[in-house]
Protein backbone atom coordinates (compact mmCIF):
# COMPACT_ATOMS: atom_id res chain seq x y z
CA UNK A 1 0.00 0.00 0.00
CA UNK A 2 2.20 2.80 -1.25
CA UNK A 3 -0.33 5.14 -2.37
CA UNK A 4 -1.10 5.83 1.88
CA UNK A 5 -0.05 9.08 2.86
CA UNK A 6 2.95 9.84 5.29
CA UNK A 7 1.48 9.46 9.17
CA UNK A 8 1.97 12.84 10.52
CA UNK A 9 -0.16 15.27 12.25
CA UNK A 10 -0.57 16.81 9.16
CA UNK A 11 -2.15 13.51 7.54
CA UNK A 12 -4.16 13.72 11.03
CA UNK A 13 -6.14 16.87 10.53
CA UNK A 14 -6.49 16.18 6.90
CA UNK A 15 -8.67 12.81 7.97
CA UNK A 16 -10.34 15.57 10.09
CA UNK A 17 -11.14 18.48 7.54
CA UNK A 18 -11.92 15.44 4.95
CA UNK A 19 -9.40 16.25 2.68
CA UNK A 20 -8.53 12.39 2.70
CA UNK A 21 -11.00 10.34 1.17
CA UNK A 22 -12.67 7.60 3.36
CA UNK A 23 -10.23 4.78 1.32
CA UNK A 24 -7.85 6.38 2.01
CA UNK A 25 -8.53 6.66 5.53
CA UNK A 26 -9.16 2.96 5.97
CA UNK A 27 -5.89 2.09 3.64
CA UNK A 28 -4.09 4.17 6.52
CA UNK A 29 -5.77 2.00 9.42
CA UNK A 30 -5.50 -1.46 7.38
CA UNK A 31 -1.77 -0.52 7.02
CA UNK A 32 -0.98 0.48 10.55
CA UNK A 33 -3.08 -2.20 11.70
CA UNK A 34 -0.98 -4.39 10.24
CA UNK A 35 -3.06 -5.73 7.18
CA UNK A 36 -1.11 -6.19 3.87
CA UNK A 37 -2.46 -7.25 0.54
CA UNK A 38 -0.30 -10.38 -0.98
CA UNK A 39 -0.98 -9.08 -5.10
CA UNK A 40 0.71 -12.61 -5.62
CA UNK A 41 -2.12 -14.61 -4.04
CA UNK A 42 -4.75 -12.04 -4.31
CA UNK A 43 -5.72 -11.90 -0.58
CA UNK A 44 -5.21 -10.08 2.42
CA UNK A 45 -2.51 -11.24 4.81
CA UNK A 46 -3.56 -10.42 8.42
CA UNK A 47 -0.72 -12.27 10.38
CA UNK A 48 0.78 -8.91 11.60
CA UNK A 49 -2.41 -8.09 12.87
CA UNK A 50 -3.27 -8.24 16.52
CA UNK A 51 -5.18 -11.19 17.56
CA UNK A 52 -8.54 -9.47 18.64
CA UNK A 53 -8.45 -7.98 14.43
CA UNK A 54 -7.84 -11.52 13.43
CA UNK A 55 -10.59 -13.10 15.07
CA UNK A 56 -13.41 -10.51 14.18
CA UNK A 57 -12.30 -8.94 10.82
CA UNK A 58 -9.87 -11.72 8.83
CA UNK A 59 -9.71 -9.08 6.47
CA UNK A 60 -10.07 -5.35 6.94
CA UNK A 61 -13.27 -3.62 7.29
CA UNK A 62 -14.44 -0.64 6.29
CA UNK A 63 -13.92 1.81 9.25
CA UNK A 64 -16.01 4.96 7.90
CA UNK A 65 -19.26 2.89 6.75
CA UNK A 66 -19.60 0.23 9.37
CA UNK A 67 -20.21 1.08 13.05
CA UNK A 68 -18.95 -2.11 14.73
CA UNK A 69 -15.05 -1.89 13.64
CA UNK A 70 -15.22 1.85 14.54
CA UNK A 71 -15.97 0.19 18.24
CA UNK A 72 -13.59 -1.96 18.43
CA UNK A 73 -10.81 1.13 17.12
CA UNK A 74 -12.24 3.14 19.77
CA UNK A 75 -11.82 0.84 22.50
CA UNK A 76 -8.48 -0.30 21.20
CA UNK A 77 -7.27 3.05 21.98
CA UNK A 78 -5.44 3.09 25.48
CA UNK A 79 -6.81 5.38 28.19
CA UNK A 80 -4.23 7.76 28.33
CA UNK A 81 -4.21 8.17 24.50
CA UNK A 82 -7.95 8.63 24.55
CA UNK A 83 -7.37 12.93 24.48
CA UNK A 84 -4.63 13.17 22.05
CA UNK A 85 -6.58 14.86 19.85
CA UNK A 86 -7.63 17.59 21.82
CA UNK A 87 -4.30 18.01 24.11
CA UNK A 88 -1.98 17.10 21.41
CA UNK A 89 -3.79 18.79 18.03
CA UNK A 90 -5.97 21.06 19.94
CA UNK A 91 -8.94 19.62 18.22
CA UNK A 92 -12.45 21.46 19.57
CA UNK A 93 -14.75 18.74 18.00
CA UNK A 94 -17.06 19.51 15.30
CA UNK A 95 -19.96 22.14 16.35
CA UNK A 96 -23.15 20.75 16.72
CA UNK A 97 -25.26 19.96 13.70
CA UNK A 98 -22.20 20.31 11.49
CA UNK A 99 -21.12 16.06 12.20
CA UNK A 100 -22.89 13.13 11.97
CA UNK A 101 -21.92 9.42 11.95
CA UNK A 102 -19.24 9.48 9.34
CA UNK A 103 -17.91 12.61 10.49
CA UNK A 104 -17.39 10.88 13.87
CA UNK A 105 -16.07 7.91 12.74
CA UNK A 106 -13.55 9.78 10.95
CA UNK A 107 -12.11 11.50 14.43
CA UNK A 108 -11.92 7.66 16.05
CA UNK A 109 -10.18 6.99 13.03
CA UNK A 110 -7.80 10.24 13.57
CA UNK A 111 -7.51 9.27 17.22
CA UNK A 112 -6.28 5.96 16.55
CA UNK A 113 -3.74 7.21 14.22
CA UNK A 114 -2.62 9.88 16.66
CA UNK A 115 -2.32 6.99 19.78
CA UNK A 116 -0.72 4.82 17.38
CA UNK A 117 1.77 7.80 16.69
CA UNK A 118 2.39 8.38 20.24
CA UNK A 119 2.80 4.66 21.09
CA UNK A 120 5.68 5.02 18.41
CA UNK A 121 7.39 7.97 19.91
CA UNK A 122 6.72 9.76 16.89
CA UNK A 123 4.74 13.05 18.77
């Protein structure tokens, strides 16, 4: 999956202000997640994936359409990770009546990145 974009906080508030497409925002999660697509067999190969992933998505959902992998991001995230986005980005939230489902999914999906980021010692 070379066509991801670099994991920075820039990559972060661009999930945010939906200037990344939802594939692309799932192709970021699959990736860090640890899925990889074998073009020579022409299937997904999850066996870098943590063993929770494995067991209830063999291959990678769809983060931004499906509620019940969103869950299972969110409560991946560790505790102490769970405010990055605010105290790290400074990220208000989205006003009321301007977000709905997808829009929500889409800062889980931004969170995870940023936890995953500062599991890495990359903030």
């Amino acid at each position: 999956m070379s066509d991801i974009p670099t994991l920075n906080k820039d990559t972060i508030w661009a999930i945010i202000h939906e200037e990344i497409d939802d594939a692309g925002v799932n192709k970021l999660l699959w990736y860090y997640l640890g899925y990889r697509y074998d073009e020579t067999q022409q299937k997904w190969d999850n066996s870098l994936v943590g063993q929770a992933w494995q067991e209830n998505y063999p291959e990678p959902p769809d983060f931004i359409e499906n509620r019940p992998p969103n869950v299972q991001l969110t409560r991946s995230i560790p505790a102490e990770n769970k405010q990055l986005l605010k105290e790290n980005l400074g990220f208000k939230g989205y006003k009321l009546g301007e977000f709905g489902p997808r829009q929500t999914r889409r800062a889980t999906a931004a969170s995870w990145l940023l936890s995953y980021m500062q599991q890495q010692g990359q903030l």
